[in-house]
C-alpha atoms as a PDB file:
ATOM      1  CA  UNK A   1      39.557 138.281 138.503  1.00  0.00           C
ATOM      2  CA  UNK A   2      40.095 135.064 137.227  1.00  0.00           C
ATOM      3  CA  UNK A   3      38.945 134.729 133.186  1.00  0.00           C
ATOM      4  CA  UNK A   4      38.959 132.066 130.434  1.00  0.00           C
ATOM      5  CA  UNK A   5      38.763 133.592 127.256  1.00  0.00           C
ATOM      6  CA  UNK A   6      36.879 131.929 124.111  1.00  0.00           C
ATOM      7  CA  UNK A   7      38.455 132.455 121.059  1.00  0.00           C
ATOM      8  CA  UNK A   8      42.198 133.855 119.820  1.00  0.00           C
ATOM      9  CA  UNK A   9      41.827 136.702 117.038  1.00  0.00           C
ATOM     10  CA  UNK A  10      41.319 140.695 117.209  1.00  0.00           C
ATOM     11  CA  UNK A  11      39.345 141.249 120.096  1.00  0.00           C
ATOM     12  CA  UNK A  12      40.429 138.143 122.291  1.00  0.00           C
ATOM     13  CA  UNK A  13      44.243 139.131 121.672  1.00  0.00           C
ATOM     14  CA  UNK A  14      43.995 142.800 122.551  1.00  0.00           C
ATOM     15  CA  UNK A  15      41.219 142.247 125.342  1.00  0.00           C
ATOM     16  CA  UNK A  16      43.250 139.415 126.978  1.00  0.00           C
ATOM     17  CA  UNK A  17      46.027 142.060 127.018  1.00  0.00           C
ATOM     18  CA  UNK A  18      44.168 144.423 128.349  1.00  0.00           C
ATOM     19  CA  UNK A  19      43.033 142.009 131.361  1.00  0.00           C
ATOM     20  CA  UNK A  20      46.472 141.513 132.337  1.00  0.00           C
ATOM     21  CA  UNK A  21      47.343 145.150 132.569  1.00  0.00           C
ATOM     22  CA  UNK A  22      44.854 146.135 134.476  1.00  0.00           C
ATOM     23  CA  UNK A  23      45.748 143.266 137.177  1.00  0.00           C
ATOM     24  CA  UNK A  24      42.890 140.429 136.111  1.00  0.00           C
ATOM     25  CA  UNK A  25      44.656 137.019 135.527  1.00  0.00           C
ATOM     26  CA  UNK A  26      43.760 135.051 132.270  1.00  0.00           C
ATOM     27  CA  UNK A  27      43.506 131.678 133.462  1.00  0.00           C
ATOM     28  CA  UNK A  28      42.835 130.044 129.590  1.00  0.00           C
ATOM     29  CA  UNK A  29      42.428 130.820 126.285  1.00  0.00           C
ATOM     30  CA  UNK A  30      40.657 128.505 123.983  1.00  0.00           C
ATOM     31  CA  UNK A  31      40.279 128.222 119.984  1.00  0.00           C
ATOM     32  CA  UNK A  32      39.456 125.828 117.503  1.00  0.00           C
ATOM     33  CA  UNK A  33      42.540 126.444 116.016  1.00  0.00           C
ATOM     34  CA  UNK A  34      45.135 125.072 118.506  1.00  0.00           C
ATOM     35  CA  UNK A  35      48.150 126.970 116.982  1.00  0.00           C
ATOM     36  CA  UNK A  36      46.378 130.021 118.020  1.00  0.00           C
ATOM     37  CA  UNK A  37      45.391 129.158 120.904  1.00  0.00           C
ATOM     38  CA  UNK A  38      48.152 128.030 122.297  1.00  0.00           C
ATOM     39  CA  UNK A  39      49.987 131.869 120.557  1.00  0.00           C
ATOM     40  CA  UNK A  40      47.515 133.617 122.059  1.00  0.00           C
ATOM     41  CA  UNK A  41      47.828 131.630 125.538  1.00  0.00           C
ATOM     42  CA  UNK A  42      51.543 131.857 125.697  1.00  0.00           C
ATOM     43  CA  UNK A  43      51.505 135.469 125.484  1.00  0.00           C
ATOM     44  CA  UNK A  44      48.926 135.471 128.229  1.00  0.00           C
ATOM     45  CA  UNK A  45      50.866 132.917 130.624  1.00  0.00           C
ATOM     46  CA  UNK A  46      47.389 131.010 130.588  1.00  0.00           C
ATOM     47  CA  UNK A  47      47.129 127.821 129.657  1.00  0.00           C
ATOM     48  CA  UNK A  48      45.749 126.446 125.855  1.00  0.00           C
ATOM     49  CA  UNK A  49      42.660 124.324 125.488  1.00  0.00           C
ATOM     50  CA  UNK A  50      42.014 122.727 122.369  1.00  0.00           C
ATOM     51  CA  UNK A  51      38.389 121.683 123.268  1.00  0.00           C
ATOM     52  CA  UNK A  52      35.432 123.142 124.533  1.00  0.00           C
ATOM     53  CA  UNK A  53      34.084 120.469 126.624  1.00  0.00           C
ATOM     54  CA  UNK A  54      37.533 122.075 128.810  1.00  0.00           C
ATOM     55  CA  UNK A  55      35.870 125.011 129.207  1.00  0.00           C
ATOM     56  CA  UNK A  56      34.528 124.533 132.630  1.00  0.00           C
ATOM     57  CA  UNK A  57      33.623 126.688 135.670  1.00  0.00           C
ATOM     58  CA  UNK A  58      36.826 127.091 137.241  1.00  0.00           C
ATOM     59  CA  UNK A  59      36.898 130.835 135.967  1.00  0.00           C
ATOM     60  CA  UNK A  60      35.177 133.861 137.349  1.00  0.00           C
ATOM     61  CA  UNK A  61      33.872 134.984 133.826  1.00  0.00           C
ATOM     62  CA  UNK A  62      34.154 133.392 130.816  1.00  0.00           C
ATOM     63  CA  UNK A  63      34.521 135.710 127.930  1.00  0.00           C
ATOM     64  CA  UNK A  64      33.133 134.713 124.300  1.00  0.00           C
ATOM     65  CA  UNK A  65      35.294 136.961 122.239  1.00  0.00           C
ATOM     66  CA  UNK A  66      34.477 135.543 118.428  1.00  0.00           C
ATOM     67  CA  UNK A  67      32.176 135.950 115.684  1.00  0.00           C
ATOM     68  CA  UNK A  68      28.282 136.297 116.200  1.00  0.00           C
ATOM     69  CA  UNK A  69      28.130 133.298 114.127  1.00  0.00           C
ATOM     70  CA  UNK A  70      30.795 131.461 116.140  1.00  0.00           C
ATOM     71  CA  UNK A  71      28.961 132.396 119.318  1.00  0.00           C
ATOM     72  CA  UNK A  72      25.593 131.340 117.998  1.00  0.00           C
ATOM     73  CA  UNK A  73      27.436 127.965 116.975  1.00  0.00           C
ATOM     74  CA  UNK A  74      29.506 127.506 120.448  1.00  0.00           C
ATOM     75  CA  UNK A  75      27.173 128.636 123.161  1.00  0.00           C
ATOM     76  CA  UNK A  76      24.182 125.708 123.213  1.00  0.00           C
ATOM     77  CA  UNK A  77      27.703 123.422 123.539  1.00  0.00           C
ATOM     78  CA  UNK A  78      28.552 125.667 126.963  1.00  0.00           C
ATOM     79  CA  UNK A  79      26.635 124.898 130.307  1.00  0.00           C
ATOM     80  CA  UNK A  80      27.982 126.604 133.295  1.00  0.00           C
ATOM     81  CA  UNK A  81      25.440 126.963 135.745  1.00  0.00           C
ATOM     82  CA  UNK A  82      25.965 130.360 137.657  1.00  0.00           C
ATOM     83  CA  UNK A  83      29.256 131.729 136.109  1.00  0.00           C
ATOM     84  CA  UNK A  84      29.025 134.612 134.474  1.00  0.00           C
ATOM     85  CA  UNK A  85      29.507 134.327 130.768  1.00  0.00           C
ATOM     86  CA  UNK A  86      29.538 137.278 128.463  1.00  0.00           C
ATOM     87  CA  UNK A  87      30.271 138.028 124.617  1.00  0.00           C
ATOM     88  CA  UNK A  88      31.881 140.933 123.113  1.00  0.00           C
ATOM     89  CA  UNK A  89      29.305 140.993 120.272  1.00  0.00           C
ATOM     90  CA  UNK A  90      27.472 144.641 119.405  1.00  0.00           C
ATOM     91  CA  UNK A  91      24.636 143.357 117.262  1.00  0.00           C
ATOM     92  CA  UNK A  92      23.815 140.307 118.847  1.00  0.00           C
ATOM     93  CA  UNK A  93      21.367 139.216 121.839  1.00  0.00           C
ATOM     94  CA  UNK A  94      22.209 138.491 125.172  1.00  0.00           C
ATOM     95  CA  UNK A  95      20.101 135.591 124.860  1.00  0.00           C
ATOM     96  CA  UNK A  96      21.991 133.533 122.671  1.00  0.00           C
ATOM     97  CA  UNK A  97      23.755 132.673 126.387  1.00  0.00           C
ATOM     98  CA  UNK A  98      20.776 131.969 128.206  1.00  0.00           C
ATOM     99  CA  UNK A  99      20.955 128.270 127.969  1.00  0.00           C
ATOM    100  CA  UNK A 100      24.736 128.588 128.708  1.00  0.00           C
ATOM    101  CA  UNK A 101      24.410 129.892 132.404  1.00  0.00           C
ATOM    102  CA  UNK A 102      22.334 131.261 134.581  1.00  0.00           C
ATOM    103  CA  UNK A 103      24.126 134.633 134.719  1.00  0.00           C
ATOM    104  CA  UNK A 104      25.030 136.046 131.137  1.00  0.00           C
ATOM    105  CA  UNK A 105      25.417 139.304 129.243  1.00  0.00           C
ATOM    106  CA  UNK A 106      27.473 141.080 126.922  1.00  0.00           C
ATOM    107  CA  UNK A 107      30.923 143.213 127.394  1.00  0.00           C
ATOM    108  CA  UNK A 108      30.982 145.437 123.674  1.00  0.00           C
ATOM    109  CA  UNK A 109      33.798 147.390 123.099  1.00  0.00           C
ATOM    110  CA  UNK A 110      32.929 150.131 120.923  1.00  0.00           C
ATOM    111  CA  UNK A 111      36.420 149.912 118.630  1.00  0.00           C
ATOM    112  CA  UNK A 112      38.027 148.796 115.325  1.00  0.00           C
ATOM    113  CA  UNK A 113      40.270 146.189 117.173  1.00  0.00           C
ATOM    114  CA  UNK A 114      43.265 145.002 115.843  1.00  0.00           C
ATOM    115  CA  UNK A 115      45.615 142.803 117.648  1.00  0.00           C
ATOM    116  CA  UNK A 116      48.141 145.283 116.973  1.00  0.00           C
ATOM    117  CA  UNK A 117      47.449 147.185 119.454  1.00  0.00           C
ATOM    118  CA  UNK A 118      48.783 146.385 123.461  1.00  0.00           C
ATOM    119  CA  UNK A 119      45.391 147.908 125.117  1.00  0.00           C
ATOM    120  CA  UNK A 120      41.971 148.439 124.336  1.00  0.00           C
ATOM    121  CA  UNK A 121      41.830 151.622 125.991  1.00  0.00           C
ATOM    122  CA  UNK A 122      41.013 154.520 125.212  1.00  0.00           C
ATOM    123  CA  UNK A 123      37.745 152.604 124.582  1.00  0.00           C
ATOM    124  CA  UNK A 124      33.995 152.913 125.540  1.00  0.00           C
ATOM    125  CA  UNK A 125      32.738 149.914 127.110  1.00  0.00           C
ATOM    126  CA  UNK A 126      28.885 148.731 126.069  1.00  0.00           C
ATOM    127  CA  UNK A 127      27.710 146.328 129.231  1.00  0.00           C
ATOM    128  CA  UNK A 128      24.199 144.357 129.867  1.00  0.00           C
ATOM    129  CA  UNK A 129      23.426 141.406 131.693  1.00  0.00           C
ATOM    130  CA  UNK A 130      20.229 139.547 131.955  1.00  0.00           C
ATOM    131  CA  UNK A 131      19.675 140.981 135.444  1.00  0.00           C
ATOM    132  CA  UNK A 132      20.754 143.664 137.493  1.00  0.00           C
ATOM    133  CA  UNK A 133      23.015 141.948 139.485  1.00  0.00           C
ATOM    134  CA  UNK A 134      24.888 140.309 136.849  1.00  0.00           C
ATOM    135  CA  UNK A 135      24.445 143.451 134.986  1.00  0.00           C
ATOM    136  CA  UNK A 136      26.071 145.414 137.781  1.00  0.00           C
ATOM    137  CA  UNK A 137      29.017 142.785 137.989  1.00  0.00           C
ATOM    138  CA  UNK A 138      29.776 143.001 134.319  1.00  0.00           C
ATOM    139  CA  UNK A 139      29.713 146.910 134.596  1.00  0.00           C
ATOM    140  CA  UNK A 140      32.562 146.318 137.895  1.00  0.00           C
ATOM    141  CA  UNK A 141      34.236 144.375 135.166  1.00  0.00           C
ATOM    142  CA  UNK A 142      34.249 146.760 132.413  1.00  0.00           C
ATOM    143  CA  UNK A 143      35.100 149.908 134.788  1.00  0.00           C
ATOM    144  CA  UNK A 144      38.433 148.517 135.762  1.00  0.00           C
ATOM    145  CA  UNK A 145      39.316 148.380 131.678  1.00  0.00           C
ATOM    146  CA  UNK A 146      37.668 151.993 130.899  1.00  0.00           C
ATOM    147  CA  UNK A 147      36.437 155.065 132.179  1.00  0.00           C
ATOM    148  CA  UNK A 148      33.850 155.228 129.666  1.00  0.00           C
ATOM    149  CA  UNK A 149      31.031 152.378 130.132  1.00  0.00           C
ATOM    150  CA  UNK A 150      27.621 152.337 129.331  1.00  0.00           C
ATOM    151  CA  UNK A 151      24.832 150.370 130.475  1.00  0.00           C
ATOM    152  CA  UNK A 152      22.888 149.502 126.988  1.00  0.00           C
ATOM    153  CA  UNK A 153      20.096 146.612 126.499  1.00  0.00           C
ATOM    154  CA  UNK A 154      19.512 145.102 122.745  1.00  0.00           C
ATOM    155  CA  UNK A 155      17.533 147.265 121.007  1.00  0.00           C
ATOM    156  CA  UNK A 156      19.463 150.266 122.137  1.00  0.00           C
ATOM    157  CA  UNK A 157      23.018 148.567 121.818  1.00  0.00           C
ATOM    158  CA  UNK A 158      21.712 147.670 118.050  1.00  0.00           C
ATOM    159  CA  UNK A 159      21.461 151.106 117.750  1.00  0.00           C
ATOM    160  CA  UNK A 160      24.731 151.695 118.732  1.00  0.00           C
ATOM    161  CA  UNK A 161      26.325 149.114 116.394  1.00  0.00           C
ATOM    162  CA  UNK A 162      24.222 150.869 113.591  1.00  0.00           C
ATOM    163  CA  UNK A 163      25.989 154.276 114.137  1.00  0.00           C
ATOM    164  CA  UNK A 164      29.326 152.738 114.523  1.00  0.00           C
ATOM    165  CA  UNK A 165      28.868 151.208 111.403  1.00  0.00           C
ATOM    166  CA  UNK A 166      28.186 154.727 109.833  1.00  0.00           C
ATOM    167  CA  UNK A 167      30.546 156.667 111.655  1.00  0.00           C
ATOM    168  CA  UNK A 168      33.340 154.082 111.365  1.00  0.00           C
ATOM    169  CA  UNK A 169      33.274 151.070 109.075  1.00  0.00           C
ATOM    170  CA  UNK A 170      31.665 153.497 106.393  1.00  0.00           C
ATOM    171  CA  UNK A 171      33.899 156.092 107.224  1.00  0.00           C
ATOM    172  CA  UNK A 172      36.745 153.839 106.568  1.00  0.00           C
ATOM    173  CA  UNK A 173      35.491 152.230 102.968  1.00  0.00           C
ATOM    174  CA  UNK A 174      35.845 156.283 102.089  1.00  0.00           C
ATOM    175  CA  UNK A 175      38.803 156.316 103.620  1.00  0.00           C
ATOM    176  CA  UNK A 176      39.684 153.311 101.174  1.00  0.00           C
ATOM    177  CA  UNK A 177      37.981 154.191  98.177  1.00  0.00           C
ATOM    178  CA  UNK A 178      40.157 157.927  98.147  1.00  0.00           C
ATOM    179  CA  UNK A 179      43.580 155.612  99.134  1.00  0.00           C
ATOM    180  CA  UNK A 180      42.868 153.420  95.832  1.00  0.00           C
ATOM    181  CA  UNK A 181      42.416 156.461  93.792  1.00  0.00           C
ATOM    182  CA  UNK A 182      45.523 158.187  94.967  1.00  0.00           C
ATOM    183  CA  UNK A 183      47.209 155.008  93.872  1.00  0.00           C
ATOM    184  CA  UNK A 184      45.999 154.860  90.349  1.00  0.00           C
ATOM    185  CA  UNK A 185      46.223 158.542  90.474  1.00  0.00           C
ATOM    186  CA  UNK A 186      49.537 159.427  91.444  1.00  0.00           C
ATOM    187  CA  UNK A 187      49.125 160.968  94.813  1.00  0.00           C
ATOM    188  CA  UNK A 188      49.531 160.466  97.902  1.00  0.00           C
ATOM    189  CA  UNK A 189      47.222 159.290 100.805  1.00  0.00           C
ATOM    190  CA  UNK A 190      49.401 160.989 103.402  1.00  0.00           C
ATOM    191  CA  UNK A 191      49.040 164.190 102.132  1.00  0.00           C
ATOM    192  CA  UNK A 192      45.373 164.140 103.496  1.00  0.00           C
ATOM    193  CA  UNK A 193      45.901 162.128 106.812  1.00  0.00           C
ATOM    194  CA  UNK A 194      46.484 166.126 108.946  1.00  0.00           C
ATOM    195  CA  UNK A 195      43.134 166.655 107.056  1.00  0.00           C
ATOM    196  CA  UNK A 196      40.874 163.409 108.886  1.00  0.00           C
ATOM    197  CA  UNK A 197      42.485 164.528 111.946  1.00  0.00           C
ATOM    198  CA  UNK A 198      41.334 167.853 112.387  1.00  0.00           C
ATOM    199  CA  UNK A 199      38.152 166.562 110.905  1.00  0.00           C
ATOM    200  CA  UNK A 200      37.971 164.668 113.747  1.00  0.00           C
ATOM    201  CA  UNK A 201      39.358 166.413 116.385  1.00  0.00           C
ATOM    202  CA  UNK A 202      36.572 169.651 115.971  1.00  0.00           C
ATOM    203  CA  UNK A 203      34.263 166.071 116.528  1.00  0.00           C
ATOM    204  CA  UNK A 204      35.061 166.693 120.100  1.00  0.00           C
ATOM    205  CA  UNK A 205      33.800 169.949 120.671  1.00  0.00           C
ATOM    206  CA  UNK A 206      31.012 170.713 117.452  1.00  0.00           C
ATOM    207  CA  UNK A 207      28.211 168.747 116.437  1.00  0.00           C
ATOM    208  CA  UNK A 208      29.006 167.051 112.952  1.00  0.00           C
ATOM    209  CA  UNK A 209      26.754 169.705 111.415  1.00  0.00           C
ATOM    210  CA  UNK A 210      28.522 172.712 112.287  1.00  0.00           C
ATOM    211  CA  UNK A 211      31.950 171.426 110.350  1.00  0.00           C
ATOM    212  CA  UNK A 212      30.327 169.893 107.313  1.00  0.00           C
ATOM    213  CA  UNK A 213      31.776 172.086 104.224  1.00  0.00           C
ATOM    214  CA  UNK A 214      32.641 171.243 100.996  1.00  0.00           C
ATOM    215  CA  UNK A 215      30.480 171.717  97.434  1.00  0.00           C
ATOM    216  CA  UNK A 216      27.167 169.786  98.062  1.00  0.00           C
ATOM    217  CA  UNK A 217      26.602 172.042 100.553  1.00  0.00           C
ATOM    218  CA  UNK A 218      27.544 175.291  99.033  1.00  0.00           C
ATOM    219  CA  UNK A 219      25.712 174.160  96.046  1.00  0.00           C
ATOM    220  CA  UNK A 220      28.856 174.756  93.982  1.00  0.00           C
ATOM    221  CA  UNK A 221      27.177 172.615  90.510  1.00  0.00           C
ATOM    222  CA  UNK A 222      30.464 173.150  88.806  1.00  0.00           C
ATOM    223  CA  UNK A 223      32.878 172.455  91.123  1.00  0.00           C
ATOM    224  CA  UNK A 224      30.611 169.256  91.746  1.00  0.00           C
ATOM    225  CA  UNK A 225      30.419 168.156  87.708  1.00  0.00           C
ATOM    226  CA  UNK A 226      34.196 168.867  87.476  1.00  0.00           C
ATOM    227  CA  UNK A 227      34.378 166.306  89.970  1.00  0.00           C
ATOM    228  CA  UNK A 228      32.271 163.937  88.636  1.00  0.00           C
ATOM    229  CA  UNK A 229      34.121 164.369  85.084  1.00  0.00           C
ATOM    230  CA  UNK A 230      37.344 162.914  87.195  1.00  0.00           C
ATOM    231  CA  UNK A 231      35.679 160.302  88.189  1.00  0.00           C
ATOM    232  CA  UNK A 232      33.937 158.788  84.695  1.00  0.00           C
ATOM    233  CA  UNK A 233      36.705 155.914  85.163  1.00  0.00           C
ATOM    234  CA  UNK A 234      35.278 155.100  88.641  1.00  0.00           C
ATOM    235  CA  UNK A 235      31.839 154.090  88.104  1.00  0.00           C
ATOM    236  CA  UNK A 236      31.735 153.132  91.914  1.00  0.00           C
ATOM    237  CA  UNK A 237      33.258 156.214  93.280  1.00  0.00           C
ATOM    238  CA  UNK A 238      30.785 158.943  91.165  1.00  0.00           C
ATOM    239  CA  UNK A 239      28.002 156.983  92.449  1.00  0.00           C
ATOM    240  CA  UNK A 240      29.106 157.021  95.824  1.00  0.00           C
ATOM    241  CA  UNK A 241      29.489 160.624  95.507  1.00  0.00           C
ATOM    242  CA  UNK A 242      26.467 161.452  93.628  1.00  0.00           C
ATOM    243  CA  UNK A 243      24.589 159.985  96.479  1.00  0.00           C
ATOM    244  CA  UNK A 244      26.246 161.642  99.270  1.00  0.00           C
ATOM    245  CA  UNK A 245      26.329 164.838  97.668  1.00  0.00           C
ATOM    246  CA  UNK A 246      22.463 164.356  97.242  1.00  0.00           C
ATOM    247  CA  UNK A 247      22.320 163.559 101.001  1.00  0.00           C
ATOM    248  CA  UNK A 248      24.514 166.656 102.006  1.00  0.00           C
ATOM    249  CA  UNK A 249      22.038 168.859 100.110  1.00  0.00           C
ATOM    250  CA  UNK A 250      18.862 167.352 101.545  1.00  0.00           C
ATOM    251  CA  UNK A 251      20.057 167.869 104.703  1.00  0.00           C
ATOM    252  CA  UNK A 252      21.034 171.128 104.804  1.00  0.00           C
ATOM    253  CA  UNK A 253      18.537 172.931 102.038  1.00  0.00           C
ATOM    254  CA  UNK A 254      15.420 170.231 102.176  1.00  0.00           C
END
């Protein structure tokens, strides 16, 4: 399959990659920044355009891998009759696109992307489309990337952006938070990396309920203050735990 992609950071970088292993040609990348198009492009073999009025309908699917707000900004710019346009975008509408062709939808891969990485995979694969034939041609597209993809429309893909905000992005800040205070602290963040792991590997076979420990939910009230006593020089920190401890205890004892 033949594919211009729009746009040259995370997710453009490690999709575009991903297109070429699996055997789909990137035919162009373009950016508004031309050094990074033309980066990104190179790597690709495709070839760099520097302005979107280039963007034409010489591709099979044109990919819109950039911000929401970028994609709200480029798209009423883009008119491409019947080919299939998509964006990568979890939170936002198909139907930013619909003045942009008459087939559109969205490709959402449900990952922290970094354009470290060679492949998107292992990855799950959010498709939609505006109808069910485009729908079912963005899902042909998505299944030769992953072998996890799921058909979601907005409302239900907005719920799946919600959780991954939850389960990742706030996951991470934690992740951050405990890093900074091992700095200031003396310790080190390693130490606790086997820790997340097996955290998350029981994720695979127990529901998150059945491996939540710790003192909120053993009610341990000193254990908890002693902790809270370590953290009187991290005003952000004790209130972050404070309110999670709350929630731990709510949701286990009512």
């Amino acid at each position: 399959m033949q594919v211009t992609i729009i746009g040259s950071g995370n997710i453009a970088t490690v999709l575009g990659r991903t297109l070429l292993l699996k055997g789909h040609t990137v035919a162009a990348v373009y950016s508004r920044n031309a050094v990074n198009a033309l980066r990104l492009a190179n790597e690709l073999k495709a070839e760099a355009l520097y302005s979107l009025n280039r963007v034409n309908a010489d591709a099979d699917v044109v990919v819109m891998a950039v911000s929401d707000e970028a994609i709200r900004e480029i798209a009423p710019a883009l008119h491409l009759k019947d080919r299939l346009v998509i964006h990568t975008s979890g939170a936002l509408s198909k139907d930013v696109l619909k003045n942009t062709s008459h087939a559109y939808g969205v490709l959402w891969p449900v990952k922290m992307v970094r354009s470290s990485m060679q492949t998107l995979s292992p990855v799950t694969l959010v498709v939609d489309g505006n109808n069910a034939h485009t729908t079912e041609e963005i899902n042909k597209l998505a299944l030769s990337l992953s072998d996890r993809v799921i058909a979601a429309g907005d409302l239900l893909r907005s719920k799946m952006h919600l959780v991954a905000s939850f389960s990742s992005n706030f996951a991470n800040h934690l992740y951050q938070l405990s890093a900074n205070f091992c700095e200031k602290e003396g310790l080190d963040f390693n130490l606790f990396l086997p820790l997340i792991s097996a955290a998350v590997e029981e994720l695979y076979q127990q529901h998150p309920a059945q491996i939540q420990t710790g003192p909120a939910l053993r009610g341990d009230v000193n254990t908890m203050q002693q902790h809270r006593k370590l953290l009187e020089a991290y005003p952000q920190m004790e209130a972050i735990y404070v309110l999670l401890s709350d929630s731990i205890r709510k949701s286990f004892h009512g």
